[in-house]
C-alpha atoms as a PDB file:
ATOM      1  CA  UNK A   1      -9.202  65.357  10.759  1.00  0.00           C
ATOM      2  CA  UNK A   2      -8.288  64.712  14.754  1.00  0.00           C
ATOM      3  CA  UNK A   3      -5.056  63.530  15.369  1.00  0.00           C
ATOM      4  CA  UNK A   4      -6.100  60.691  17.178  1.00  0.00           C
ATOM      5  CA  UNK A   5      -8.315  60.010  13.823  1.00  0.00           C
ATOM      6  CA  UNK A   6      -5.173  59.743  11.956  1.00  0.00           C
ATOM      7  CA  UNK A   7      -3.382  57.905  14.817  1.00  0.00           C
ATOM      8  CA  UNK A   8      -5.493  55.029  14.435  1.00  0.00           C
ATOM      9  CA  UNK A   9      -5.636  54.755  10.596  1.00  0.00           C
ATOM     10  CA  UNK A  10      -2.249  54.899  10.473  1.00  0.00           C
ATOM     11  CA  UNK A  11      -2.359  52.363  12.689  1.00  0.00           C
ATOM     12  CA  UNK A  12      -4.909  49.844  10.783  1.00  0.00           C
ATOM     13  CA  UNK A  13      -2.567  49.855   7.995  1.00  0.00           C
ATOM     14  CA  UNK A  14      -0.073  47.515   8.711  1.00  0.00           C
ATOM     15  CA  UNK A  15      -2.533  45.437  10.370  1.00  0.00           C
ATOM     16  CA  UNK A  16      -4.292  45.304   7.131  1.00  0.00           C
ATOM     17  CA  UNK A  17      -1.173  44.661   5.125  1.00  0.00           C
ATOM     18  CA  UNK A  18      -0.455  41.894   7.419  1.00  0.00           C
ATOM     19  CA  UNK A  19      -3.882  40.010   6.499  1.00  0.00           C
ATOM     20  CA  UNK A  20      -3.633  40.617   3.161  1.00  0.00           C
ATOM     21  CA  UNK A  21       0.126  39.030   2.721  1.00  0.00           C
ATOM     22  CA  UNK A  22      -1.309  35.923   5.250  1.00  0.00           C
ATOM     23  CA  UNK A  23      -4.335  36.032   3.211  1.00  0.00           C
ATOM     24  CA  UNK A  24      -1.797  35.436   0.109  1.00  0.00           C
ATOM     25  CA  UNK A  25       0.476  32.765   1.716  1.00  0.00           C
ATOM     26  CA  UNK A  26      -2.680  30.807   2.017  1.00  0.00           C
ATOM     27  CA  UNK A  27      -3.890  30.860  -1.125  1.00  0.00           C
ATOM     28  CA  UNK A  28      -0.487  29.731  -2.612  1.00  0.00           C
ATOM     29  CA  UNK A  29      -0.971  26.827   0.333  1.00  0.00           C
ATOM     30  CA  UNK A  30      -4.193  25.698  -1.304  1.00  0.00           C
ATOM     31  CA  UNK A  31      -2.824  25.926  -4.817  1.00  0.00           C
ATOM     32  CA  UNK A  32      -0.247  23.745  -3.892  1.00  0.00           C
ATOM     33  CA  UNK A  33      -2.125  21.031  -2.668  1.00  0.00           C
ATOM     34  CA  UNK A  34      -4.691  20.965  -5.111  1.00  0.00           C
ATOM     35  CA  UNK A  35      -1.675  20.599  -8.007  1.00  0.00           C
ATOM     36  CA  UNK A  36      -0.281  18.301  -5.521  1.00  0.00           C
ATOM     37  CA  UNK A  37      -3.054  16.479  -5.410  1.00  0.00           C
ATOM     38  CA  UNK A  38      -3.601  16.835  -9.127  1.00  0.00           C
ATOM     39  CA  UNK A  39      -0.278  15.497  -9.968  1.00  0.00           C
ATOM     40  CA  UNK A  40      -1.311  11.996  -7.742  1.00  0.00           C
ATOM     41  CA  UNK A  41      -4.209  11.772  -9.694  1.00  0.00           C
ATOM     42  CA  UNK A  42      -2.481  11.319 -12.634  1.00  0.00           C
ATOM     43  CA  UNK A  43       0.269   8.836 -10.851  1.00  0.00           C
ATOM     44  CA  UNK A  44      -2.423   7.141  -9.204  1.00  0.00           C
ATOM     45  CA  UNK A  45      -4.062   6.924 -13.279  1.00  0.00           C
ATOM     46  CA  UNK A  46      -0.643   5.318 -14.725  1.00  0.00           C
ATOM     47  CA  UNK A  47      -0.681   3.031 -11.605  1.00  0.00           C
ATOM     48  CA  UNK A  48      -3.972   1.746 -12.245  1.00  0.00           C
ATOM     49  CA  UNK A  49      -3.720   1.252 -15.959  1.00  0.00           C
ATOM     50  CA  UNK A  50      -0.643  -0.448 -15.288  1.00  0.00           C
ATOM     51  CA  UNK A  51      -1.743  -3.160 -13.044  1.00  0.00           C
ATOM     52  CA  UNK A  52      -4.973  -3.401 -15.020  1.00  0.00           C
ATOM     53  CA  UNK A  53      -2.456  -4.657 -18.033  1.00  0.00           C
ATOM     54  CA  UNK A  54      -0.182  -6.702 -15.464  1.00  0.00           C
ATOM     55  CA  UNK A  55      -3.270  -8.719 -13.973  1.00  0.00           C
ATOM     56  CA  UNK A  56      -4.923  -9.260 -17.307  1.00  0.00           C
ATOM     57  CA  UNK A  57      -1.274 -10.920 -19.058  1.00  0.00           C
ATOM     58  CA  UNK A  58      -0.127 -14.412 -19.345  1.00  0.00           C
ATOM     59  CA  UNK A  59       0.914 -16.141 -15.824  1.00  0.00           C
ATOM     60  CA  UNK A  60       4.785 -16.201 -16.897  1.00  0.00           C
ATOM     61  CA  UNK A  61       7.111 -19.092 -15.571  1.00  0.00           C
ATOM     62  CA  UNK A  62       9.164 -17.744 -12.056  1.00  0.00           C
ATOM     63  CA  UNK A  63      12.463 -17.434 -14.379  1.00  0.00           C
ATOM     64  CA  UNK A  64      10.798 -14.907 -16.350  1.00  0.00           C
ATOM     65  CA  UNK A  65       9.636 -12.984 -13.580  1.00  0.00           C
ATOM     66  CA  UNK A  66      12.780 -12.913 -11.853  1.00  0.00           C
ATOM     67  CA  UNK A  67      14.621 -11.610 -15.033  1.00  0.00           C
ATOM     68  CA  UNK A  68      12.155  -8.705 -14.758  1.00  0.00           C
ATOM     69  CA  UNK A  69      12.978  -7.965 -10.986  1.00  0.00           C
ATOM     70  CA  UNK A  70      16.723  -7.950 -11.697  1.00  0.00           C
ATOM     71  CA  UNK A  71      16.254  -5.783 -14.264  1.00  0.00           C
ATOM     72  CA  UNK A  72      13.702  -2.833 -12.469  1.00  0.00           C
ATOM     73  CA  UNK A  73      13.474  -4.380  -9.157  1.00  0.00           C
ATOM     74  CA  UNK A  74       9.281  -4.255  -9.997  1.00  0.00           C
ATOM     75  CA  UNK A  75       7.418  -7.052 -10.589  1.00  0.00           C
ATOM     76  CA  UNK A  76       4.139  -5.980  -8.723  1.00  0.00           C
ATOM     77  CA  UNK A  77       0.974  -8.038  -9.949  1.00  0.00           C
ATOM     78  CA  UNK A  78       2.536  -9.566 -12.632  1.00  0.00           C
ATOM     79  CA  UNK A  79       1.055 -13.241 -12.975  1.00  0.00           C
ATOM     80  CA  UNK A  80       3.677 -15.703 -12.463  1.00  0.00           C
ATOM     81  CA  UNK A  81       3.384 -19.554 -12.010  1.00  0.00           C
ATOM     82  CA  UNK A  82       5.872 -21.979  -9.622  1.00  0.00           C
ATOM     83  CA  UNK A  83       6.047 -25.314  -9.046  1.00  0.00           C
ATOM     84  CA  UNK A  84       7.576 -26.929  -5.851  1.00  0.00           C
ATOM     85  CA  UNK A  85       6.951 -28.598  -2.683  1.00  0.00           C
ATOM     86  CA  UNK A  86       4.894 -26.438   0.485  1.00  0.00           C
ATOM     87  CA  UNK A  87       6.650 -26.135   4.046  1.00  0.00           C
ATOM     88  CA  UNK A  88       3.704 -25.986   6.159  1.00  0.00           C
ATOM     89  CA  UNK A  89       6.031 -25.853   9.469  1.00  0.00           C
ATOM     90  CA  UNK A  90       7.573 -22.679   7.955  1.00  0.00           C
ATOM     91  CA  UNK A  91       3.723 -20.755   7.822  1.00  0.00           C
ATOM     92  CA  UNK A  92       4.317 -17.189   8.665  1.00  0.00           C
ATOM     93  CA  UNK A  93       1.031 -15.191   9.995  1.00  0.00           C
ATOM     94  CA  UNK A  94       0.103 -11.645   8.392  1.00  0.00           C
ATOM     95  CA  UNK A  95      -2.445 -10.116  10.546  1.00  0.00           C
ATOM     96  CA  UNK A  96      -4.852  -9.180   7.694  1.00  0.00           C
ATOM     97  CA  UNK A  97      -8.821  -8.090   7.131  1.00  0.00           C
ATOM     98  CA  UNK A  98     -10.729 -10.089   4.620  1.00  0.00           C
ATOM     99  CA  UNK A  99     -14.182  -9.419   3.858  1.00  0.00           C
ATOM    100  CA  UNK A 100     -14.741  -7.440   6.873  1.00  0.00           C
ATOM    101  CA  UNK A 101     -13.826 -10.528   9.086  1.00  0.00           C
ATOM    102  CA  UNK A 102     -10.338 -10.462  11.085  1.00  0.00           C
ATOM    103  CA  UNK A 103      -7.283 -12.984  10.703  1.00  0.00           C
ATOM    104  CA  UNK A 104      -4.527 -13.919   8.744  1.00  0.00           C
ATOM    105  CA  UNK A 105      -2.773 -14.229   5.377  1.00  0.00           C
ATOM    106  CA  UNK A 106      -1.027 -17.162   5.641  1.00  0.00           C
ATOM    107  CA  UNK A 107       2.474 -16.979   4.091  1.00  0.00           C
ATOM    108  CA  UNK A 108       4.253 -20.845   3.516  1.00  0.00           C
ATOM    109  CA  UNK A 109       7.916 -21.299   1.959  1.00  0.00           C
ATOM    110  CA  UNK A 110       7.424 -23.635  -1.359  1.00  0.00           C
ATOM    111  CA  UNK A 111      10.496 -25.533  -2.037  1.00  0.00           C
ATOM    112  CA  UNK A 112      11.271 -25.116  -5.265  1.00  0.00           C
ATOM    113  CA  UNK A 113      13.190 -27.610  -7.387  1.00  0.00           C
ATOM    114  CA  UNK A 114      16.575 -26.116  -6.882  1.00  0.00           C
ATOM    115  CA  UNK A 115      16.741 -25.978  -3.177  1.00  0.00           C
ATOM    116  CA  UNK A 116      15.866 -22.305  -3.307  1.00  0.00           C
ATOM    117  CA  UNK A 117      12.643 -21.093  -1.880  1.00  0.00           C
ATOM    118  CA  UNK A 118       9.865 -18.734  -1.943  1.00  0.00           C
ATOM    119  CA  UNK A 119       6.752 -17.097   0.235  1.00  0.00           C
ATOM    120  CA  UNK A 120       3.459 -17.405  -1.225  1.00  0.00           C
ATOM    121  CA  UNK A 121       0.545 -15.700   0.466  1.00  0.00           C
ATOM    122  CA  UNK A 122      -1.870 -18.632   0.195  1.00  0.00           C
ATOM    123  CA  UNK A 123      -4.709 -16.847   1.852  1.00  0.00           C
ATOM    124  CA  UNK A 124      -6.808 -15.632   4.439  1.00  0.00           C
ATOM    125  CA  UNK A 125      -7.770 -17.546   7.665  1.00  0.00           C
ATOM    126  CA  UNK A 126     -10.100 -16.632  10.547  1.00  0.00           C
ATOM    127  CA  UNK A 127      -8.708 -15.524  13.585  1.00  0.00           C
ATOM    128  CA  UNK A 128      -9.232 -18.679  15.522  1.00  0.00           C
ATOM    129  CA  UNK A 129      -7.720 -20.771  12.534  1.00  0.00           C
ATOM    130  CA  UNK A 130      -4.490 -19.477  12.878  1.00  0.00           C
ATOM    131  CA  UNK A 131      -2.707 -22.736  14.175  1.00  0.00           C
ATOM    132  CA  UNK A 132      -2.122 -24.712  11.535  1.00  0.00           C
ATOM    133  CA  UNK A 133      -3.206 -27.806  13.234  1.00  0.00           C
ATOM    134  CA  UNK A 134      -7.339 -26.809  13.356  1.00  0.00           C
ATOM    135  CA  UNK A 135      -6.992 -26.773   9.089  1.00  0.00           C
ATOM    136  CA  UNK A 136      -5.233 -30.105   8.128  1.00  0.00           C
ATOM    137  CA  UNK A 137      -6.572 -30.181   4.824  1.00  0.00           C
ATOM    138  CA  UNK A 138      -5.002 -27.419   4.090  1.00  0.00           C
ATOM    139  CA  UNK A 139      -1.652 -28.650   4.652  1.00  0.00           C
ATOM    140  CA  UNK A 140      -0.849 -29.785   1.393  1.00  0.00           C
ATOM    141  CA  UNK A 141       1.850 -31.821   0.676  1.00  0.00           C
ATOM    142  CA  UNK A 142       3.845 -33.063  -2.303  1.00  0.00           C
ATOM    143  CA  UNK A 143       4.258 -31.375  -5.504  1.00  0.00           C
ATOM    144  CA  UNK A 144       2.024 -28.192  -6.461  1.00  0.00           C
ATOM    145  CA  UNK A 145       2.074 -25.938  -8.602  1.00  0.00           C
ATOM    146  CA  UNK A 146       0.654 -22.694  -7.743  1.00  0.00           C
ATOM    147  CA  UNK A 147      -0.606 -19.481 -10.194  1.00  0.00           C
ATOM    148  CA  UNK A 148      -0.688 -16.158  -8.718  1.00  0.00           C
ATOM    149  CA  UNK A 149       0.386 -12.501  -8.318  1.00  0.00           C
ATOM    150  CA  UNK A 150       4.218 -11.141  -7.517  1.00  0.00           C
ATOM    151  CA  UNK A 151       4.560  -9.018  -4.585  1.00  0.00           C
ATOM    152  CA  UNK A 152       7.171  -6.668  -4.396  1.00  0.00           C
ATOM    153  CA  UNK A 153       9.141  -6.901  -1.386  1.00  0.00           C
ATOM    154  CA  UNK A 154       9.053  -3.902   1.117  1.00  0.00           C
ATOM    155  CA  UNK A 155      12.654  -1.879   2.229  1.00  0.00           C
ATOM    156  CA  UNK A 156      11.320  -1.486   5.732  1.00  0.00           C
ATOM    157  CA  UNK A 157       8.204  -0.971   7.753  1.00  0.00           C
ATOM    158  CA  UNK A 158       6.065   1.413   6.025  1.00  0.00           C
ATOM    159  CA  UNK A 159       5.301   3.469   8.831  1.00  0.00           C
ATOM    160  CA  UNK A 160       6.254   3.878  12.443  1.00  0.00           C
ATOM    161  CA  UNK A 161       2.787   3.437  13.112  1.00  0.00           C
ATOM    162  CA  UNK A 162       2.817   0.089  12.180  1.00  0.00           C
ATOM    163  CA  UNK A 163       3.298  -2.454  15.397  1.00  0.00           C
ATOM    164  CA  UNK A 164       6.737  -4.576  15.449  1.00  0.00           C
ATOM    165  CA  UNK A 165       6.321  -8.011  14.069  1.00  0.00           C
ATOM    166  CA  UNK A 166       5.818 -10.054  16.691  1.00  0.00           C
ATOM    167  CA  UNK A 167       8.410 -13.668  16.054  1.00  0.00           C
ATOM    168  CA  UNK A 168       7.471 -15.267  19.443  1.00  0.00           C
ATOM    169  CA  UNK A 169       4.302 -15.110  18.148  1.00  0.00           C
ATOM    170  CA  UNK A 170       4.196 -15.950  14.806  1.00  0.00           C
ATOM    171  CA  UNK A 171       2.253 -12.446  13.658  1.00  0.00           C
ATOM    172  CA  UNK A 172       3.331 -10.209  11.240  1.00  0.00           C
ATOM    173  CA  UNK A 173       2.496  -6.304  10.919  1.00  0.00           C
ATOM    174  CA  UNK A 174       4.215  -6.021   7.696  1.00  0.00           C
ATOM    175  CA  UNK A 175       5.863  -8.096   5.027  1.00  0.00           C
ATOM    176  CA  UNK A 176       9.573  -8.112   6.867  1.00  0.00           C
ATOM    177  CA  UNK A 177      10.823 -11.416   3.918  1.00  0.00           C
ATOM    178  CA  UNK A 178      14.210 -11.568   5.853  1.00  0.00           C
ATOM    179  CA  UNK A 179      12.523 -12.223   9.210  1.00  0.00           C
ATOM    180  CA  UNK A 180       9.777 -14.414   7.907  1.00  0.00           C
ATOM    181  CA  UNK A 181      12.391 -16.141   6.574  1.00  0.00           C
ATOM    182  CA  UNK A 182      15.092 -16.288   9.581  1.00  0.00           C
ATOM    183  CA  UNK A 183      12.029 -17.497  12.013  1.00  0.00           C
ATOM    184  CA  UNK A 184      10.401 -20.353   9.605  1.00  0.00           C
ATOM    185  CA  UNK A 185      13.062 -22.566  10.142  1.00  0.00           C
ATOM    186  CA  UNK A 186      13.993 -22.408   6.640  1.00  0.00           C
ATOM    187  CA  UNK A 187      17.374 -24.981   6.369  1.00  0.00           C
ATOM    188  CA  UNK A 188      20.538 -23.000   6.498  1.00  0.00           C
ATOM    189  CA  UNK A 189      21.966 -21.382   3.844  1.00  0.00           C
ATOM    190  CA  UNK A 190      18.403 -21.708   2.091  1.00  0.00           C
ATOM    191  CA  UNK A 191      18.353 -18.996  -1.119  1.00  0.00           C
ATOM    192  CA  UNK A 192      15.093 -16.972  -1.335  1.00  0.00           C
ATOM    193  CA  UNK A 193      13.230 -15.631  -4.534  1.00  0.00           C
ATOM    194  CA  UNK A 194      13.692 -11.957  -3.744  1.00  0.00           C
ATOM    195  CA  UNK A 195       9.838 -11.279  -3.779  1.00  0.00           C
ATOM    196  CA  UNK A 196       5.947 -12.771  -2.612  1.00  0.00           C
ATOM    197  CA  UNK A 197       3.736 -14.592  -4.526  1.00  0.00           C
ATOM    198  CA  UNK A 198       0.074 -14.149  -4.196  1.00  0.00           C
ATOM    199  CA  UNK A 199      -1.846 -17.302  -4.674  1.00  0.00           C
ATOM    200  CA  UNK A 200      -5.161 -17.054  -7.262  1.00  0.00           C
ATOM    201  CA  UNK A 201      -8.259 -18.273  -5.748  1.00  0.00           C
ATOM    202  CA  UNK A 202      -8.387 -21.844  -6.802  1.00  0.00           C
ATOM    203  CA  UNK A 203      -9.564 -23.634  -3.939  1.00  0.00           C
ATOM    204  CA  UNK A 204      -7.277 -24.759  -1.536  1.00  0.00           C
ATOM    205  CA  UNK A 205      -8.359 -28.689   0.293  1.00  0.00           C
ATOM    206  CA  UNK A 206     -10.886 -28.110   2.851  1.00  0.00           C
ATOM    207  CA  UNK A 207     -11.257 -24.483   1.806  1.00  0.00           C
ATOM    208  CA  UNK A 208      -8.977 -22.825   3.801  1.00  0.00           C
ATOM    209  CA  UNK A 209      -6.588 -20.497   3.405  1.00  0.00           C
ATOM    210  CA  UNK A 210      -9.088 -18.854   1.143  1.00  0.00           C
ATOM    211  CA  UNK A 211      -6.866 -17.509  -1.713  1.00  0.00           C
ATOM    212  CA  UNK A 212      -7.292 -14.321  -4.054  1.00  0.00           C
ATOM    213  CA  UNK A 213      -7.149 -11.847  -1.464  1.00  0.00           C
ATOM    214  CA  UNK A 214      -4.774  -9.444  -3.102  1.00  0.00           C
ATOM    215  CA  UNK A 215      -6.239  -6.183  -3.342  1.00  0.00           C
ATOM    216  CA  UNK A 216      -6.628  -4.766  -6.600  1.00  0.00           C
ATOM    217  CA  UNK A 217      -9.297  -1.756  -6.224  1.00  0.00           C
ATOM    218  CA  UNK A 218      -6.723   0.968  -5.128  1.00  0.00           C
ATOM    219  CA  UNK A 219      -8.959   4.315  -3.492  1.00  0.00           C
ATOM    220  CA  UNK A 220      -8.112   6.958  -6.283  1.00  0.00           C
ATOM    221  CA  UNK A 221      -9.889  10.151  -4.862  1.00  0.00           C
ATOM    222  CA  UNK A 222      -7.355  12.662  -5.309  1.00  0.00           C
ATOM    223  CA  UNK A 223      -9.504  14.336  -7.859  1.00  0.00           C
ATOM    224  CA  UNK A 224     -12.040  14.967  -5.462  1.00  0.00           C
ATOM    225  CA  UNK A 225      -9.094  16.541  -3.173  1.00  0.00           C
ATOM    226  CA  UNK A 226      -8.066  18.379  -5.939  1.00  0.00           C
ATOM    227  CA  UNK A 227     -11.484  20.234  -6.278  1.00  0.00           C
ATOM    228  CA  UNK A 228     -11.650  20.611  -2.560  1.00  0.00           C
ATOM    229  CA  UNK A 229      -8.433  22.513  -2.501  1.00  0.00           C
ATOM    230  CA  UNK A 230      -8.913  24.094  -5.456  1.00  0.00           C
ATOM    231  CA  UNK A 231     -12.488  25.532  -4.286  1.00  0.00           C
ATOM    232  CA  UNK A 232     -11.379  26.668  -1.041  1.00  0.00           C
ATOM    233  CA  UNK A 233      -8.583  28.611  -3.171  1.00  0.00           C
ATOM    234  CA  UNK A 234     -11.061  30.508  -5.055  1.00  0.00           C
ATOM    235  CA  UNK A 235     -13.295  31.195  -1.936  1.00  0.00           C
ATOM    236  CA  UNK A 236     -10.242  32.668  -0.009  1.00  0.00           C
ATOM    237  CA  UNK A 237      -9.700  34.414  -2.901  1.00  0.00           C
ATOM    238  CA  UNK A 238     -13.284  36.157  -3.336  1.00  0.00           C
ATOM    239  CA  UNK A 239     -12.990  36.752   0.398  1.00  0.00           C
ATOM    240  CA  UNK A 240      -9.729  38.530  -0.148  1.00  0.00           C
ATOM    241  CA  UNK A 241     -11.309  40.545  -3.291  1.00  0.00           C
ATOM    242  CA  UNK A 242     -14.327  41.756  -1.457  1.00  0.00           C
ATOM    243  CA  UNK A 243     -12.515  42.435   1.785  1.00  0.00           C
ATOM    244  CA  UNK A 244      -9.784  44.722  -0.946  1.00  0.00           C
ATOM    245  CA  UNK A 245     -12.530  46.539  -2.545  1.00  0.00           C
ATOM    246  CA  UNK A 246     -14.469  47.612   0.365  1.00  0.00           C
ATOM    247  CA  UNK A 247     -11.126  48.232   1.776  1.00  0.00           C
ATOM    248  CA  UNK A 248     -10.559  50.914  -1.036  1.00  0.00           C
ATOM    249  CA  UNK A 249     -13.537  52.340  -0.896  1.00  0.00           C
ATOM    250  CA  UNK A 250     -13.060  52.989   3.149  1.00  0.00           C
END
């Protein structure tokens, strides 16, 4: 053999051992994310079941429900009923999607008995039906009592990709309850229930805000990411085998 012959396979060696180790790294990559994505699909699982056996229980009275956010600080899609008196002047605007149509959930402090209050998402409203004063028989008034869904509250904005609420303008980008509260006009010194309600869909007067619109059908496709990841493993590794063999044989 030439020594330049021996020059260059010497040469394709560590070249070769380099694929092979970057060949490796990314197979562990893609067995990570498929368990990764394996282990969501069963969170995602014990998530689902568990709302499906919150949203199917007994509307509870608000005492009850607050006794179970004290005690786990979760109270997500439990049914909960409240009685008290709406602040219209207090609405606070969620810029929402319903039904592929653009607009607003309409959030509105109800007084409750003992001066305390709390937000209850009473719907969706077109864009153009965001004042108040185009829906008047919505604005209900007097005593109510309302059935719905308890929203936990959120921490902070969920991502920095989410706009700033906007208080000038009445819109929200996310569920901020201190500022909803601080810019209703809320009297001072005015408690809050720690959490949302979201109102059922029994018809509000005049049909607007339309209520129901919490969303229950959570995506769960992690299984199908699971199998992507998972498959792409396996091809790297055939690559890898064939590439080893014919290596050898070379």
């Amino acid at each position: 053999m030439s020594g330049s012959a021996v020059s260059g396979f010497r040469a394709s060696r560590p070249a070769r051992l380099l694929a092979l180790v970057l060949g490796l790294v990314a197979f562990a990559v893609l067995i990570g994310l498929g368990t990764w994505q394996v282990e969501r699909l069963h969170w995602k699982e014990a998530l689902l079941a568990t709302i499906d056996q919150r949203i199917h229980s007994v509307p509870l009275p608000l005492a009850d429900i607050e006794k179970k956010f004290a005690e786990g600080g979760d109270v997500d899609y439990w049914p909960v009923t409240v009685s008290g008196q709406f602040m219209p002047e207090g609405e606070r605007h969620f810029f929402a999607t319903y039904e592929g149509d653009s607009g607003f959930y309409v959030y509105t402090p109800l007084k409750l008995a003992d001066g305390r209050a709390v937000f209850v998402n009473r719907g969706f409203v077109p864009y153009d039906l965001k004042d108040a004063g185009k829906r008047p028989a919505g604005q209900v008034t007097g005593e109510v009592t309302v059935t719905g869904l308890a929203r936990n509250p959120l921490p902070e904005k969920p991502s920095s990709m989410v706009p700033d609420n906007d208080t000038v303008k009445n819109v929200f980008y996310w569920k901020d309850r201190d500022v909803m509260a601080a810019s209703a006009g809320l009297p001072t010194g005015a408690a809050l229930v720690p959490f949302f309600i979201d109102a059922d869909k029994t018809p509000n007067p005049g049909g607007l805000p339309v209520g129901g619109v919490t969303m229950i059908d959570l995506p769960n496709s992690h299984l199908q990411y699971a199998v992507t990841w998972y498959g792409l493993a396996a091809a790297l590794a055939g690559v890898l085998g064939v590439w080893l063999f014919r290596s050898r044989r070379n």
